[in-house]
C-alpha atoms as a PDB file:
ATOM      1  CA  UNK A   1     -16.253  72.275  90.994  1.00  0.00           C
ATOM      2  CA  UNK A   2     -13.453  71.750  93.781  1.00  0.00           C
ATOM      3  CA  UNK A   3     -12.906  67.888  92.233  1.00  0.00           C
ATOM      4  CA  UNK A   4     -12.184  69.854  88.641  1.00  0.00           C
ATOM      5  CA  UNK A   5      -9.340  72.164  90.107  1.00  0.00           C
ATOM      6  CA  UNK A   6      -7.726  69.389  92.172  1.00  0.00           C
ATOM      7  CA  UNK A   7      -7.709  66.856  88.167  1.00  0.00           C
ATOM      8  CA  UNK A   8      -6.758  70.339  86.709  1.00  0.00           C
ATOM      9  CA  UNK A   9      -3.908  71.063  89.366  1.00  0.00           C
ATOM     10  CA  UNK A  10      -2.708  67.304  89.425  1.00  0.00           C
ATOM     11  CA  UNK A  11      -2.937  67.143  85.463  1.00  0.00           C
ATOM     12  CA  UNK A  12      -0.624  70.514  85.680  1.00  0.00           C
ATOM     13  CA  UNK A  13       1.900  69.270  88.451  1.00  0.00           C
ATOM     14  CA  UNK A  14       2.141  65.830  86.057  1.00  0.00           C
ATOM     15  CA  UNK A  15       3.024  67.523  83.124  1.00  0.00           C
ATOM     16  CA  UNK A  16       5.750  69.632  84.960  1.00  0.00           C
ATOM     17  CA  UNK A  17       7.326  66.802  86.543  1.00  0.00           C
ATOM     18  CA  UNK A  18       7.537  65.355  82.373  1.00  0.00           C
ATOM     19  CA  UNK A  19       9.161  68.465  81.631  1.00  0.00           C
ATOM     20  CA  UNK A  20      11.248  68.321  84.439  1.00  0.00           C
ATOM     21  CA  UNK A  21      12.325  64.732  83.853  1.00  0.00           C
ATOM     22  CA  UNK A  22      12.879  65.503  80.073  1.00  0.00           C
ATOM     23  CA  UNK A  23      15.222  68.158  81.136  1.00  0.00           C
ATOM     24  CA  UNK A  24      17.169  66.397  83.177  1.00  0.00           C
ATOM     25  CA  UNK A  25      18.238  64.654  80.399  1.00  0.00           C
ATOM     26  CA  UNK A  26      19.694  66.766  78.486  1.00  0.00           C
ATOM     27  CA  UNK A  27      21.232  68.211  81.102  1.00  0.00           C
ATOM     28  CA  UNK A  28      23.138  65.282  81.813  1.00  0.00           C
ATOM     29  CA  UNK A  29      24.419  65.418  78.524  1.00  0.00           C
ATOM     30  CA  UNK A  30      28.378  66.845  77.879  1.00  0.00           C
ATOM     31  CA  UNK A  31      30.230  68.222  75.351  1.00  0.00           C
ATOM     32  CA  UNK A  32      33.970  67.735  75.282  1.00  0.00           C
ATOM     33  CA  UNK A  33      36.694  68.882  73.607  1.00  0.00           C
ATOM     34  CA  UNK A  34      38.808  65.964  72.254  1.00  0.00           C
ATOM     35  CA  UNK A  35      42.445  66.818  72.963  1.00  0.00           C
ATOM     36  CA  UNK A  36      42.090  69.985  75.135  1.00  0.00           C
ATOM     37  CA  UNK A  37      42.619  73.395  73.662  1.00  0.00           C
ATOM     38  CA  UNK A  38      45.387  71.353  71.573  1.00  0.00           C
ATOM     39  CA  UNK A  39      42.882  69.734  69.361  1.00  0.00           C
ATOM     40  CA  UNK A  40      42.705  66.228  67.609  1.00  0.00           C
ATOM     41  CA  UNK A  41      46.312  65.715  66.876  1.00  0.00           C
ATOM     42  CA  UNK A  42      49.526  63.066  67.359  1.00  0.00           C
ATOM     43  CA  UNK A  43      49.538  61.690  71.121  1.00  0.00           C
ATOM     44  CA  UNK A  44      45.969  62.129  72.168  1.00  0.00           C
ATOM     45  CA  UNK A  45      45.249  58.160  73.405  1.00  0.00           C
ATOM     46  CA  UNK A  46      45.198  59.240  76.722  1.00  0.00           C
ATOM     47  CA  UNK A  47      43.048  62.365  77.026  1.00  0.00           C
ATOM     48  CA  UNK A  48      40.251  60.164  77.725  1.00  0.00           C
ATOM     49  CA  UNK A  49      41.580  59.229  80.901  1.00  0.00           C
ATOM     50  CA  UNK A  50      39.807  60.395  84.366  1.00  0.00           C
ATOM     51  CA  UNK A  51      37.032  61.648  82.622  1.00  0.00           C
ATOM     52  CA  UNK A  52      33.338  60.032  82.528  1.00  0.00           C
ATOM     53  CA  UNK A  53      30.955  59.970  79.608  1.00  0.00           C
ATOM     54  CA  UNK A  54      28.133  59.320  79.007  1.00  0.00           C
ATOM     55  CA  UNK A  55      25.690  57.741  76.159  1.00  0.00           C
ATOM     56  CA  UNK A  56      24.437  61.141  74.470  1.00  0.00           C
ATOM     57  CA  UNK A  57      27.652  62.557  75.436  1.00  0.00           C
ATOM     58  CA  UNK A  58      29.257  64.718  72.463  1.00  0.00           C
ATOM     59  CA  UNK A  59      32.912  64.783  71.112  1.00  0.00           C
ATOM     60  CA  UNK A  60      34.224  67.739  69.258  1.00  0.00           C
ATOM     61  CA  UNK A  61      37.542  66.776  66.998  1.00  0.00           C
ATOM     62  CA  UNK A  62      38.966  70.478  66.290  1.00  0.00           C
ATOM     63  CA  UNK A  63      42.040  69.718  63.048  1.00  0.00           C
ATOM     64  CA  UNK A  64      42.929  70.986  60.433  1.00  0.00           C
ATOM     65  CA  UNK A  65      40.673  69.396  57.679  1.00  0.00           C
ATOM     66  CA  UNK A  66      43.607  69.012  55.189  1.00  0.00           C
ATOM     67  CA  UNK A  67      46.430  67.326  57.932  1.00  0.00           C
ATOM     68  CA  UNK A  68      44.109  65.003  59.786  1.00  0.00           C
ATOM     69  CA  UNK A  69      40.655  63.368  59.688  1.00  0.00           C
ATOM     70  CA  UNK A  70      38.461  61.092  62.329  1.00  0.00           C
ATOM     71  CA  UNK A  71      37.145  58.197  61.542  1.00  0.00           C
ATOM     72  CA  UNK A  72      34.851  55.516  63.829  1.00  0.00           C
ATOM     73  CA  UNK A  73      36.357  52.304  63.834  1.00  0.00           C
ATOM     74  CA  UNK A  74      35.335  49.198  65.807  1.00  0.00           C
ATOM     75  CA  UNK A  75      37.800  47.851  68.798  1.00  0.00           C
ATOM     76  CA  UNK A  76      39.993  45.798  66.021  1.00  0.00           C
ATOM     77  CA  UNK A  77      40.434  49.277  63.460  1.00  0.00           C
ATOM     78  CA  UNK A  78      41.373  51.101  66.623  1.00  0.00           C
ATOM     79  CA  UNK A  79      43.909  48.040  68.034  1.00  0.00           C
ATOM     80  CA  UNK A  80      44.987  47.302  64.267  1.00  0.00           C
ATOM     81  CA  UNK A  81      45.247  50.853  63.076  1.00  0.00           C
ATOM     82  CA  UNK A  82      43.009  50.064  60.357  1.00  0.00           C
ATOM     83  CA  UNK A  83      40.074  51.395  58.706  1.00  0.00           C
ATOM     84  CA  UNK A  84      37.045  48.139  58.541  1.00  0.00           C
ATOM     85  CA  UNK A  85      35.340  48.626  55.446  1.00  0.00           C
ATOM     86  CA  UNK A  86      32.060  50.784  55.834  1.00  0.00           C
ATOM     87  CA  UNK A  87      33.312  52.649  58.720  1.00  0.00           C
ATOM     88  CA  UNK A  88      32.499  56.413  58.817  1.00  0.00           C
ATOM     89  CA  UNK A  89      35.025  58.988  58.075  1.00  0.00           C
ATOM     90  CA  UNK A  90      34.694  62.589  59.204  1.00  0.00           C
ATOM     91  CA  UNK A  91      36.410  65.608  57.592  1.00  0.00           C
ATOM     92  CA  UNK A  92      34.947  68.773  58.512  1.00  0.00           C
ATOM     93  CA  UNK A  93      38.029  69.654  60.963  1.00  0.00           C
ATOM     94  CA  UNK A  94      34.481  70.448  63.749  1.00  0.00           C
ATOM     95  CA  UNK A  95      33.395  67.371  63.736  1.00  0.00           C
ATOM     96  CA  UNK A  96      30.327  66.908  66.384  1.00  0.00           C
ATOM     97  CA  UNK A  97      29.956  63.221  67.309  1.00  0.00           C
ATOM     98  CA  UNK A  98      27.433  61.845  70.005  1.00  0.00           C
ATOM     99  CA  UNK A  99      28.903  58.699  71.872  1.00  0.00           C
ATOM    100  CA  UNK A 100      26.794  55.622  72.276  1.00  0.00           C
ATOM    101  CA  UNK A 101      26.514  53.529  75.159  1.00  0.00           C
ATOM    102  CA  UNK A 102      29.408  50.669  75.643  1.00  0.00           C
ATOM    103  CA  UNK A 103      32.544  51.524  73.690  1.00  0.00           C
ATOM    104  CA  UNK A 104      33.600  54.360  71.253  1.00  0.00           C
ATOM    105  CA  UNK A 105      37.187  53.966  69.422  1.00  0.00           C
ATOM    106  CA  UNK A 106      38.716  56.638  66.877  1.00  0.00           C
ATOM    107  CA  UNK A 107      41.199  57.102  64.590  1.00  0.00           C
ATOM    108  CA  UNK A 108      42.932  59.162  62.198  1.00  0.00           C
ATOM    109  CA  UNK A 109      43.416  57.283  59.567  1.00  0.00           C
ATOM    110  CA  UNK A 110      45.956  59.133  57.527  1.00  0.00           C
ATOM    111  CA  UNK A 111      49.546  57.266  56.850  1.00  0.00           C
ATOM    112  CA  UNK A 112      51.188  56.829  60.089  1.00  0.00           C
ATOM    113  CA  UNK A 113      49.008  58.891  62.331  1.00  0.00           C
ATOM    114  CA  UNK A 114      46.800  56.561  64.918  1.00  0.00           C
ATOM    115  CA  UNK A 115      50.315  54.646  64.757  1.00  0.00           C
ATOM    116  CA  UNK A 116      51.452  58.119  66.367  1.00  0.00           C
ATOM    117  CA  UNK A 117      48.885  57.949  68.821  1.00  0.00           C
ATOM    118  CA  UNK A 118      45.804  59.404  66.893  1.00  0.00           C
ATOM    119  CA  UNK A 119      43.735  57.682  67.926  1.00  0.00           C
ATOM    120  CA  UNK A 120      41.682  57.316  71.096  1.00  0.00           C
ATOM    121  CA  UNK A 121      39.238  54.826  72.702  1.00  0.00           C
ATOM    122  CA  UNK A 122      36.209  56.438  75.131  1.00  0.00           C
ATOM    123  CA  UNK A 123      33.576  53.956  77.204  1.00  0.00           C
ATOM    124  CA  UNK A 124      30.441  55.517  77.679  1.00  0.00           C
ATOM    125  CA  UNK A 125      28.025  54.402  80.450  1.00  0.00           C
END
């Protein structure tokens, strides 16, 4: 009877420590404001600066839906200002978007505005 309560207590203490371990995940996990409290506007390239992300990380682009949009571009949209064919445009003006691990570029792809400094490029670890 005593060897069933010690599996029963060591079953219990294993599944805690999965909990546990599963919630330190998330926990890790930020949210950040792209921009500040100024939003995803003109002259944002360097907000990313000082901070650290991380893979599972989430950015929040706050605009106004009908002046600006976001859109994931690889390293040569983001460098060129361009928009690669297939590339996923968000236009919500809330747009939610979790970063992956290695390197994360945006841009708003509306005339003249990642040439303005829309645009921003975040490495996540």
């Amino acid at each position: 009877m005593a060897q069933g309560r010690v599996s029963a207590m060591a079953t219990s203490a294993l599944v805690l420590l999965m909990l546990l371990i599963g919630h330190s995940e998330v926990a890790r996990a930020a949210t950040y404001t792209v921009g500040g409290a100024g939003g995803w506007t003109f002259n944002v390239a360097g907000w990313p600066k000082g901070k650290r992300f991380r893979a599972g990380d989430t950015l929040v682009f706050n605009y106004g839906s009908n002046a600006h949009n976001v859109v994931a571009v690889n390293k040569a949209g983001y460098q060129g200002c361009t928009t690669p064919k297939g590339a996923k445009v968000f236009t919500s003006g809330k747009d939610q978007i979790k970063l992956v691990k290695g390197s994360n570029f945006f841009i708003c792809n509306f005339p003249q505005h990642c040439q303005s400094g829309m645009k921003i490029a975040v490495t996540a670890a």
